[in-house]
N, C-alpha and C. Protein backbone atom coordinates (compact mmCIF):
# COMPACT_ATOMS: atom_id res chain seq x y z
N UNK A 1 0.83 -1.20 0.00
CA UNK A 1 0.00 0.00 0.00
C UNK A 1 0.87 1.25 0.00
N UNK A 2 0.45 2.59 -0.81
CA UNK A 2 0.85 3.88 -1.04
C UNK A 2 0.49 4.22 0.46
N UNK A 3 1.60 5.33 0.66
CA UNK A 3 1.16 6.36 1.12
C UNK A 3 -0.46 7.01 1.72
N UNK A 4 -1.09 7.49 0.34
CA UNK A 4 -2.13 7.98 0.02
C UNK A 4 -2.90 6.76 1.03
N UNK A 5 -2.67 5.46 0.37
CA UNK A 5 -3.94 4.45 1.01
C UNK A 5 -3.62 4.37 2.38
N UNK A 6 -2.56 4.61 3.03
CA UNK A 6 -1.96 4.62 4.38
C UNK A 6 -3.33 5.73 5.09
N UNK A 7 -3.04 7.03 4.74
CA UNK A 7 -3.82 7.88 4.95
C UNK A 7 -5.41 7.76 4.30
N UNK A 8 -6.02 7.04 3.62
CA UNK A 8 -7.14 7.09 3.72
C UNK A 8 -7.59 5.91 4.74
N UNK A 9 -6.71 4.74 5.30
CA UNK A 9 -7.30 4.03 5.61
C UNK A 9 -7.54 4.81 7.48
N UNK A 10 -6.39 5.82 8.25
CA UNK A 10 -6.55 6.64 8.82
C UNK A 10 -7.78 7.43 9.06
N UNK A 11 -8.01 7.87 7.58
CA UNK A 11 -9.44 8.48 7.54
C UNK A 11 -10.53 7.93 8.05
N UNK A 12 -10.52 6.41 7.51
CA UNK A 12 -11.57 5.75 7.58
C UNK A 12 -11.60 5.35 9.37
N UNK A 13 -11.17 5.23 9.53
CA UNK A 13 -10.68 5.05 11.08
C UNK A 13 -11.10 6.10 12.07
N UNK A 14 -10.59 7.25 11.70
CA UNK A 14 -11.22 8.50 12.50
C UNK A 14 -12.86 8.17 12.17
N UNK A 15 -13.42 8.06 11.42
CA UNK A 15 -14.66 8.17 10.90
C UNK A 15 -15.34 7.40 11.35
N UNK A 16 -14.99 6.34 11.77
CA UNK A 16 -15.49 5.36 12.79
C UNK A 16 -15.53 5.47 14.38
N UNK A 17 -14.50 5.39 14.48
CA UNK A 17 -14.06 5.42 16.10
C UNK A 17 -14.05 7.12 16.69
N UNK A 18 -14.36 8.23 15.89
CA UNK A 18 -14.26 9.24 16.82
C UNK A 18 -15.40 10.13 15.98
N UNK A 19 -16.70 10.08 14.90
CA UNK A 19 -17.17 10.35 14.38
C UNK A 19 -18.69 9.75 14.16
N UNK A 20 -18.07 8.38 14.40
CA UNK A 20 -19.42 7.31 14.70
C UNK A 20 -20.04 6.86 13.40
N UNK A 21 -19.54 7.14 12.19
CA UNK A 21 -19.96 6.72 10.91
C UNK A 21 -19.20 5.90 10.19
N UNK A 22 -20.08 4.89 9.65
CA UNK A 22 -19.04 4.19 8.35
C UNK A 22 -18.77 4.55 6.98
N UNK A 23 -18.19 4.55 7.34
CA UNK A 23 -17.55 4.81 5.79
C UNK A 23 -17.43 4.74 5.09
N UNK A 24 -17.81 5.58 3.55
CA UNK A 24 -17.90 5.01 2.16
C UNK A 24 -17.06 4.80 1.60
N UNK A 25 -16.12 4.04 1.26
CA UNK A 25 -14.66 3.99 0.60
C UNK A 25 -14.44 4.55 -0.16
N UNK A 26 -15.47 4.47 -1.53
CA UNK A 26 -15.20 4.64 -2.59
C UNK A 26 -15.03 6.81 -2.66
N UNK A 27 -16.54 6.94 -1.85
CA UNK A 27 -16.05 8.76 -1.68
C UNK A 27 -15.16 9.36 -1.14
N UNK A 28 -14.94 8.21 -0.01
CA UNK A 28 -13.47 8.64 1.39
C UNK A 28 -12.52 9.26 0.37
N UNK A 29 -12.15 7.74 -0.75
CA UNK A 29 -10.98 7.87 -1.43
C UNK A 29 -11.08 9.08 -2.59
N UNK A 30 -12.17 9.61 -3.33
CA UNK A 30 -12.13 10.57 -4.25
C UNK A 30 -12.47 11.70 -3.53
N UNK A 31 -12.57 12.23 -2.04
CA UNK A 31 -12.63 13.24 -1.64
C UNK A 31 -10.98 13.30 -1.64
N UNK A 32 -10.36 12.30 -1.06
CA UNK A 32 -9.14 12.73 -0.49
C UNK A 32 -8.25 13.07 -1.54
N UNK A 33 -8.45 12.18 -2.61
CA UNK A 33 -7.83 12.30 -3.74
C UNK A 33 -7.91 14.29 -4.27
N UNK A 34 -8.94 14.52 -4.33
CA UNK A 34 -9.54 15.85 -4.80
C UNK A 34 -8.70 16.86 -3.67
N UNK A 35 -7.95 16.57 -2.13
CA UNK A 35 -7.30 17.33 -1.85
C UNK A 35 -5.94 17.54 -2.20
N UNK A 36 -5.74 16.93 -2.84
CA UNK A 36 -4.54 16.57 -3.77
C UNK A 36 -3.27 16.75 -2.67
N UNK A 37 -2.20 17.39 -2.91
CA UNK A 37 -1.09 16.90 -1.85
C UNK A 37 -1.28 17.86 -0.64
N UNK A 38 -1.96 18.39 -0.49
CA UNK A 38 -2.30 18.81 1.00
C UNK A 38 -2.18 17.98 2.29
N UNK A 39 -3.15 16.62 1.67
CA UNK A 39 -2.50 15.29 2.39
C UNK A 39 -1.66 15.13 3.22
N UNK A 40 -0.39 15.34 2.29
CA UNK A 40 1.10 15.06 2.84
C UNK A 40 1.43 15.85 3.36
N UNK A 41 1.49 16.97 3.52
CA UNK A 41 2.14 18.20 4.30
C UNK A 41 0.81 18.15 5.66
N UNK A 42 1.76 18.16 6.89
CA UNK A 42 1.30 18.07 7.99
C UNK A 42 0.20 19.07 8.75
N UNK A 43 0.73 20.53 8.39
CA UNK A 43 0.05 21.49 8.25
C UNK A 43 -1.22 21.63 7.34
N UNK A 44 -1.16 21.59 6.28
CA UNK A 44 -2.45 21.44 5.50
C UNK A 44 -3.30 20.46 5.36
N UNK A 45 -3.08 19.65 5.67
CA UNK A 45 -3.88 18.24 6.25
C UNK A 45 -4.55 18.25 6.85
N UNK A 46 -4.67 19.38 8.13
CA UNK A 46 -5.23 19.47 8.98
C UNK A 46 -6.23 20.54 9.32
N UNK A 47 -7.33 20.51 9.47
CA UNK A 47 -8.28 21.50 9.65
C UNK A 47 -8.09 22.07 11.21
N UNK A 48 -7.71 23.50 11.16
CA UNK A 48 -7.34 24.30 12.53
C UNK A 48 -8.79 24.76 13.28
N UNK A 49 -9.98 24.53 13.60
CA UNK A 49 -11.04 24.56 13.33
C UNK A 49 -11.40 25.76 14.68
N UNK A 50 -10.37 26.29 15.22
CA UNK A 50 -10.26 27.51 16.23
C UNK A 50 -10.07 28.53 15.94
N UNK A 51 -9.50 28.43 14.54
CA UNK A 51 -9.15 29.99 13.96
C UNK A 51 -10.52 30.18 12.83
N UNK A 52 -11.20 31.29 12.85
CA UNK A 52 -11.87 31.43 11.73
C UNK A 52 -11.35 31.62 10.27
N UNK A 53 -10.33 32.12 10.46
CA UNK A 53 -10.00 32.31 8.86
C UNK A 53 -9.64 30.99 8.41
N UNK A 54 -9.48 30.15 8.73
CA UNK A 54 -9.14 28.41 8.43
C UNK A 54 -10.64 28.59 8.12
N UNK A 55 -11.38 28.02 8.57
CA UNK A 55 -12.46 27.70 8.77
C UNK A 55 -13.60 28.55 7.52
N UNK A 56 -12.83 29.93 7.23
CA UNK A 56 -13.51 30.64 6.09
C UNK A 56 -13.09 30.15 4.85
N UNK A 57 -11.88 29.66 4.91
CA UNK A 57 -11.36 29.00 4.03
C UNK A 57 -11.93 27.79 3.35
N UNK A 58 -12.30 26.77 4.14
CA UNK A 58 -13.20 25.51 4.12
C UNK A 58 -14.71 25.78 3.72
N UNK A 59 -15.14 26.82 3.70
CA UNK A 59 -16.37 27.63 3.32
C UNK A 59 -16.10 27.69 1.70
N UNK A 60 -15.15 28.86 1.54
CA UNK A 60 -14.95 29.35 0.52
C UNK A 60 -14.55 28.46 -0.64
N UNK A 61 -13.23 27.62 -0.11
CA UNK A 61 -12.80 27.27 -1.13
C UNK A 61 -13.32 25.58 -1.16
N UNK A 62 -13.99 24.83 -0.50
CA UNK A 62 -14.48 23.89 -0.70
C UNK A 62 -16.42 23.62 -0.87
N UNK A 63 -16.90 24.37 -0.14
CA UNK A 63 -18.38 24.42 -0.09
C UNK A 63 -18.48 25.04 -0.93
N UNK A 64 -18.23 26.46 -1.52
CA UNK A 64 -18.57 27.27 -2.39
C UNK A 64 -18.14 26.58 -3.44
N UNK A 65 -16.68 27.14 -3.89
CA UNK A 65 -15.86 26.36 -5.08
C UNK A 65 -16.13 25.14 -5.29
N UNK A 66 -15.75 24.06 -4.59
CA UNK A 66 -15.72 22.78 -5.05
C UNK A 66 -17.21 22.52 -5.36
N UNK A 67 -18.14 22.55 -3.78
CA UNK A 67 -19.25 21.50 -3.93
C UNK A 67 -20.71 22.17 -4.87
N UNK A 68 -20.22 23.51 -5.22
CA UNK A 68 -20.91 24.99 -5.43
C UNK A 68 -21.60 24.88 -4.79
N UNK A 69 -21.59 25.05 -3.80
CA UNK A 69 -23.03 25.79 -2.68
C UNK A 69 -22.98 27.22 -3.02
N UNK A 70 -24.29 27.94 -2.32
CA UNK A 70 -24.45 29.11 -2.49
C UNK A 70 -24.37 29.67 -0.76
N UNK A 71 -23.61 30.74 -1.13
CA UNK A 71 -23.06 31.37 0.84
C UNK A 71 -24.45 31.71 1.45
N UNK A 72 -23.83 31.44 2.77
CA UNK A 72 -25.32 31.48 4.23
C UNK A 72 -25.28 31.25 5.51
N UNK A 73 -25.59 31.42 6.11
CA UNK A 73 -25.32 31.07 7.35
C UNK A 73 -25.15 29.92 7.39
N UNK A 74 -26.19 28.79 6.92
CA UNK A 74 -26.26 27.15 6.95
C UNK A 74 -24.86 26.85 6.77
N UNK A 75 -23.88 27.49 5.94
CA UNK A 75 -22.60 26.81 5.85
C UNK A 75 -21.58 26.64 6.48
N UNK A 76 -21.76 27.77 7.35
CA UNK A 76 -20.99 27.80 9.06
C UNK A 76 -21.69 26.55 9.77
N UNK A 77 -22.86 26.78 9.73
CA UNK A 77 -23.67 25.97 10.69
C UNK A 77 -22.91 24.48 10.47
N UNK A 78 -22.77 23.83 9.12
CA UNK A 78 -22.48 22.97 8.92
C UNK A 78 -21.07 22.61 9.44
N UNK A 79 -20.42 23.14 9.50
CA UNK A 79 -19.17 23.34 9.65
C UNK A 79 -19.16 23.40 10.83
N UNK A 80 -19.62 24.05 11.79
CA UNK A 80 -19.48 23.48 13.10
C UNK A 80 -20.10 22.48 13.39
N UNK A 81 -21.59 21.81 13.31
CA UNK A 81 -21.86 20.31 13.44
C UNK A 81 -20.68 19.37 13.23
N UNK A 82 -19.73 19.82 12.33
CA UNK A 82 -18.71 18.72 11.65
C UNK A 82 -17.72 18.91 12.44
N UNK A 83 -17.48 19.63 13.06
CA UNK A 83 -16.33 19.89 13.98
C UNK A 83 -16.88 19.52 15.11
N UNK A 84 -18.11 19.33 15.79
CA UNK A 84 -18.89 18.86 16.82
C UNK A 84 -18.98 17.51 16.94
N UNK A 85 -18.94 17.01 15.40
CA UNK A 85 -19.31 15.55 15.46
C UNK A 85 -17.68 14.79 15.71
N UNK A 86 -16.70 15.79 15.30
CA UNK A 86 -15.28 15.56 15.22
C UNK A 86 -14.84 14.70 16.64
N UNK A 87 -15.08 16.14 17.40
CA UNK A 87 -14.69 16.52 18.61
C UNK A 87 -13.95 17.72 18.53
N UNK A 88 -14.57 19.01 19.40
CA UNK A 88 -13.67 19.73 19.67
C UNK A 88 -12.45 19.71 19.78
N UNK A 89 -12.60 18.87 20.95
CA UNK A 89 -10.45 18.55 21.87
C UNK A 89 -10.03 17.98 21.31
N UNK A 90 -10.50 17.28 19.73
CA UNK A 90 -9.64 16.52 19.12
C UNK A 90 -8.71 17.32 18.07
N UNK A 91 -7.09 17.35 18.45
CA UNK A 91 -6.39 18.17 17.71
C UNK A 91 -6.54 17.83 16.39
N UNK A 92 -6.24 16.95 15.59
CA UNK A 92 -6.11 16.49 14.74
C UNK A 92 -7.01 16.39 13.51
N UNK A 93 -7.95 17.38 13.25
CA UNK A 93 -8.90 17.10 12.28
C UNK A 93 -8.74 17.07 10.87
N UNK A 94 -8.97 16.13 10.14
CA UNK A 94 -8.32 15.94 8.74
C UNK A 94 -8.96 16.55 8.15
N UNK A 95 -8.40 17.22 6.98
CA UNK A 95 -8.90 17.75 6.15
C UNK A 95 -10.16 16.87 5.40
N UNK A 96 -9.46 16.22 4.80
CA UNK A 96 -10.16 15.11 4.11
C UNK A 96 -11.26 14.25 4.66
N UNK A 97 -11.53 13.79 6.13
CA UNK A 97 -12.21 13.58 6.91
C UNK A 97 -13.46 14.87 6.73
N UNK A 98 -13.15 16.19 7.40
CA UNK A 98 -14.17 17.61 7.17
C UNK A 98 -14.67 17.22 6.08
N UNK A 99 -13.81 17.42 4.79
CA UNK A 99 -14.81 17.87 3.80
C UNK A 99 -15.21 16.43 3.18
N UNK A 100 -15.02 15.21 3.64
CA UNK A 100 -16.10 13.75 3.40
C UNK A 100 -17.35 14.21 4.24
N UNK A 101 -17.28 14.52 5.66
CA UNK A 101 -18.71 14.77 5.95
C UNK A 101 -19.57 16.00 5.71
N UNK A 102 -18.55 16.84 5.48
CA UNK A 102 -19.52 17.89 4.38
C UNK A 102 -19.78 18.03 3.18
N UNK A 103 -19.30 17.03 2.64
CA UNK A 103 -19.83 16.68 0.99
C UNK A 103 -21.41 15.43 1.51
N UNK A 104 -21.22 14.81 2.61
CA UNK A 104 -22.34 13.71 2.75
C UNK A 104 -23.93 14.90 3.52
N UNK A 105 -23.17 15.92 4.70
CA UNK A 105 -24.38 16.56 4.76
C UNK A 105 -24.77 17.43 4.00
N UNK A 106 -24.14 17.77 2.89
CA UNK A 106 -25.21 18.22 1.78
C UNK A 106 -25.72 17.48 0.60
N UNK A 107 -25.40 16.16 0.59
CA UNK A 107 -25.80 15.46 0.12
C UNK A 107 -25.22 15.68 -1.33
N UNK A 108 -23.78 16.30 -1.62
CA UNK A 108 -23.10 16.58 -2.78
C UNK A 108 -22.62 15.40 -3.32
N UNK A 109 -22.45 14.14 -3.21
CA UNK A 109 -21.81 12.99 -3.26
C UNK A 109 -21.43 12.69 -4.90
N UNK A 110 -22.38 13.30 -5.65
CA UNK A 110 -22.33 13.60 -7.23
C UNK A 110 -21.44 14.07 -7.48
N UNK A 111 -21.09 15.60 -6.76
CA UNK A 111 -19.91 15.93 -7.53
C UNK A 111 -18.27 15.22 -7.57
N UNK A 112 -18.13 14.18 -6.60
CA UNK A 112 -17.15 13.04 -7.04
C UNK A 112 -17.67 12.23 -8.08
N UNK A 113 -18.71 12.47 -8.61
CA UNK A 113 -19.25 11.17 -9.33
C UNK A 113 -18.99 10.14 -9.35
């Protein structure tokens, strides 16, 4: 196994044991894929979910851009449920993890096709 599958199988793991959901493989793997090498770098991997401008970021450039949503309050909202469902105290929030369950609560799952 790559790298990459090292870290999605991680994903899948958080998603279970600290998230409470199972996991779709097949989206796990084309969300993560779609963050392209962010992945690997330790820093960007990780969703800082205390600072807002992180967090505007994950708005902007993934809800808006990627999944095209249209801006609103609901998209914060979402975004903290997902960081709720995370865990706060949990340092470690993956990128790729965030935006799998915010591509599933808006029910965007299409745009991986």
């Amino acid at each position: 196994m790559g790298k990459r599958d090292d870290l999605i199988a991680q994903y899948a793991d958080d998603l279970k044991n600290k998230c409470g959901m199972e996991p779709d493989m097949d989206l796990l793997t084309k969300v993560t894929i779609g963050c392209g090498p962010a992945i690997y770098n330790a820093d960007a991997s990780t969703v800082a979910s205390s600072q807002e401008s992180e967090l505007e970021t994950v708005k902007d450039n993934f809800l808006i851009k990627k999944l095209g949503l249209a801006d609103g309050p609901e998209l914060m909202e979402a975004i903290g449920k997902v960081v709720e469902i995370y865990g706060k105290s949990e340092r470690n929030k993956y990128r790729a993890v965030v935006y799998y369950m915010l591509t599933k609560h808006f029910g965007k799952e299409s745009v991986y096709g």
